[in-house]
Protein backbone atom coordinates (compact mmCIF):
# COMPACT_ATOMS: atom_id res chain seq x y z
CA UNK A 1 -232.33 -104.52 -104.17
CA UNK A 2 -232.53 -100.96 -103.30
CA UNK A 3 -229.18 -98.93 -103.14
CA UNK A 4 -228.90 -96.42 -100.11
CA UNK A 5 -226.24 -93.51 -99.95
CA UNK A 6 -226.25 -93.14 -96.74
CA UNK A 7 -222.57 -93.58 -96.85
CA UNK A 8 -222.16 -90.68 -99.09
CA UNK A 9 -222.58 -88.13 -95.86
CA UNK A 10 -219.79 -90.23 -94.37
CA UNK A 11 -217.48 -91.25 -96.82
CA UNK A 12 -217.70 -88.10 -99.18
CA UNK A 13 -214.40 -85.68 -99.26
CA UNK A 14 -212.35 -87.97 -97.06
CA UNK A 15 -209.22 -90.02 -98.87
CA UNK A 16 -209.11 -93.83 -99.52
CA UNK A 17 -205.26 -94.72 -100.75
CA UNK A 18 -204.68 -91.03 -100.94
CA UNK A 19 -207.69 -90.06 -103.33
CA UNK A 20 -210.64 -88.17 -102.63
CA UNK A 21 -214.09 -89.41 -102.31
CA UNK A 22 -216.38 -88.15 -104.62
CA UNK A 23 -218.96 -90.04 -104.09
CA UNK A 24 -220.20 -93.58 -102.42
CA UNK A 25 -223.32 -95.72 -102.41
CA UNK A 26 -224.01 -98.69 -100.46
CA UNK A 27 -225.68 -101.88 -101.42
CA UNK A 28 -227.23 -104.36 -98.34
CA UNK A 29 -226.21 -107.52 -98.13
CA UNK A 30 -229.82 -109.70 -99.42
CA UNK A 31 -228.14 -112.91 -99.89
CA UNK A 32 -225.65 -115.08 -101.75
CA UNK A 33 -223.50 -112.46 -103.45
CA UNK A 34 -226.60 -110.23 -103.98
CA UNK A 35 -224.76 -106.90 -102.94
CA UNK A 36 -222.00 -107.40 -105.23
CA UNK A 37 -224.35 -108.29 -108.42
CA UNK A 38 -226.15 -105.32 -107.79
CA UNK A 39 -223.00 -103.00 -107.37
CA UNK A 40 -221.97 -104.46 -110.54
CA UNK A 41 -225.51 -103.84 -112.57
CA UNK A 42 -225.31 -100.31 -110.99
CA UNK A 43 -221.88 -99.64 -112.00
CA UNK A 44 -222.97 -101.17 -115.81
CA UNK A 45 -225.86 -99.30 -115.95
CA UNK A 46 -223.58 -96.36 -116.02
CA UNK A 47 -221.55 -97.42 -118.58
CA UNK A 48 -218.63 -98.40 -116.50
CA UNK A 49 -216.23 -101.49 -116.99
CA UNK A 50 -215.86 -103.54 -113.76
CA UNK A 51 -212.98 -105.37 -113.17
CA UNK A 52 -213.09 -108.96 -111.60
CA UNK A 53 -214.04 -110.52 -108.29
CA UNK A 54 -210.78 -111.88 -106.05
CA UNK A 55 -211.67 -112.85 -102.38
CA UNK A 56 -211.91 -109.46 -100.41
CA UNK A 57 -209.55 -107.46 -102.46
CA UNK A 58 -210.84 -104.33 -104.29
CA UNK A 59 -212.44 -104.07 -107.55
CA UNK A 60 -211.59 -101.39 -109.69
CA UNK A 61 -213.86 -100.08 -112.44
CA UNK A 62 -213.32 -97.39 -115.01
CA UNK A 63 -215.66 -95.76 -117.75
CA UNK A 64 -216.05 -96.89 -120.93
CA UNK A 65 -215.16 -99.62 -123.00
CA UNK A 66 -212.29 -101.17 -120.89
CA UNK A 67 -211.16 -104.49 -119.61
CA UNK A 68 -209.95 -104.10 -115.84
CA UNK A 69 -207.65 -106.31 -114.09
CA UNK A 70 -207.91 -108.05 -111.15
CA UNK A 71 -206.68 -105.88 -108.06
CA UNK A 72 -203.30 -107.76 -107.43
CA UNK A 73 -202.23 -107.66 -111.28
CA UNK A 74 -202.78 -103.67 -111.37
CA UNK A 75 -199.43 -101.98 -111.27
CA UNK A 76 -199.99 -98.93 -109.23
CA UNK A 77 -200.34 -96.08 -112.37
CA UNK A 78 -203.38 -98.72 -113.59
CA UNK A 79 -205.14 -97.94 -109.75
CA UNK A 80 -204.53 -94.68 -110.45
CA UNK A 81 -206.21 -94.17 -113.70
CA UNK A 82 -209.58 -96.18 -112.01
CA UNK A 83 -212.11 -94.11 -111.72
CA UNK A 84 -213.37 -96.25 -108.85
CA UNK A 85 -213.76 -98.94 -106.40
CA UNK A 86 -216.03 -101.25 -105.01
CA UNK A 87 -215.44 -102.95 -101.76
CA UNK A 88 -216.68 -105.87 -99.56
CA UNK A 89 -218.59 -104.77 -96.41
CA UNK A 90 -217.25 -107.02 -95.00
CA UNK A 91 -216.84 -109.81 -97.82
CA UNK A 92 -219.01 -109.89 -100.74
CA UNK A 93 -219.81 -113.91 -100.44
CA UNK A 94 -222.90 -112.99 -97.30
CA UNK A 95 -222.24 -109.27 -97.15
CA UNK A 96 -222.96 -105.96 -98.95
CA UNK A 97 -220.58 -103.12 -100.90
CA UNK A 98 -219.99 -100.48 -100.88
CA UNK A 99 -218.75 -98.26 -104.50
CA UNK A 100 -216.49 -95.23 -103.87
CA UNK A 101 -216.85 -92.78 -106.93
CA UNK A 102 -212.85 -91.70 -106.77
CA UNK A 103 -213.62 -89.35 -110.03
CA UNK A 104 -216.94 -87.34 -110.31
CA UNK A 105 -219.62 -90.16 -111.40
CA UNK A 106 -221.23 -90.45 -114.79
CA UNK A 107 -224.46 -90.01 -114.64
């Protein structure tokens, strides 16, 4: 699967719960959670730590050698130490994601 960022023009230097946008790629959807597994090999392929899946809720991710919480057991000062987020577009079960670089990425 092919990752666009397209939604970089649209998404870049606006906020998402008051932080910048550095950066954002979108994955299609291509099937049975094929978005999200390719978010998640993207994000890996960095070097970044993804945290787990929970219905539509965020996932945070952070680089390096980390283990990150599900969204709902993040106390706020965890979210904002992420360096990221990937979320559903509109649910990752059928649909794609969409990763929103809230630090510089790491190339």
């Amino acid at each position: 699967m092919e990752n666009k960022e397209k939604h970089a023009g649209q998404l870049q230097g606006k906020f998402w719960q008051d932080r910048k946008i550095e950066h954002a790629v979108e994955f299609e959807p291509s099937g049975t959670f094929e978005a999200f597994y390719a978010a998640e090999s993207y994000l890996k392929e960095l070097g970044y730590a993804v945290g787990s899946m929970c219905s539509r809720e965020p996932i945070g991710f952070k680089h390096g050698d980390y283990r990150v919480a599900k969204w709902y057991n993040l106390s706020k000062e965890d979210k904002e130490q992420l360096d990221g987020v990937m979320l559903p577009e509109p649910e990752f079960r059928e649909g794609g994601a969409v990763i929103l670089f809230l630090n510089p990425p790491k190339y």
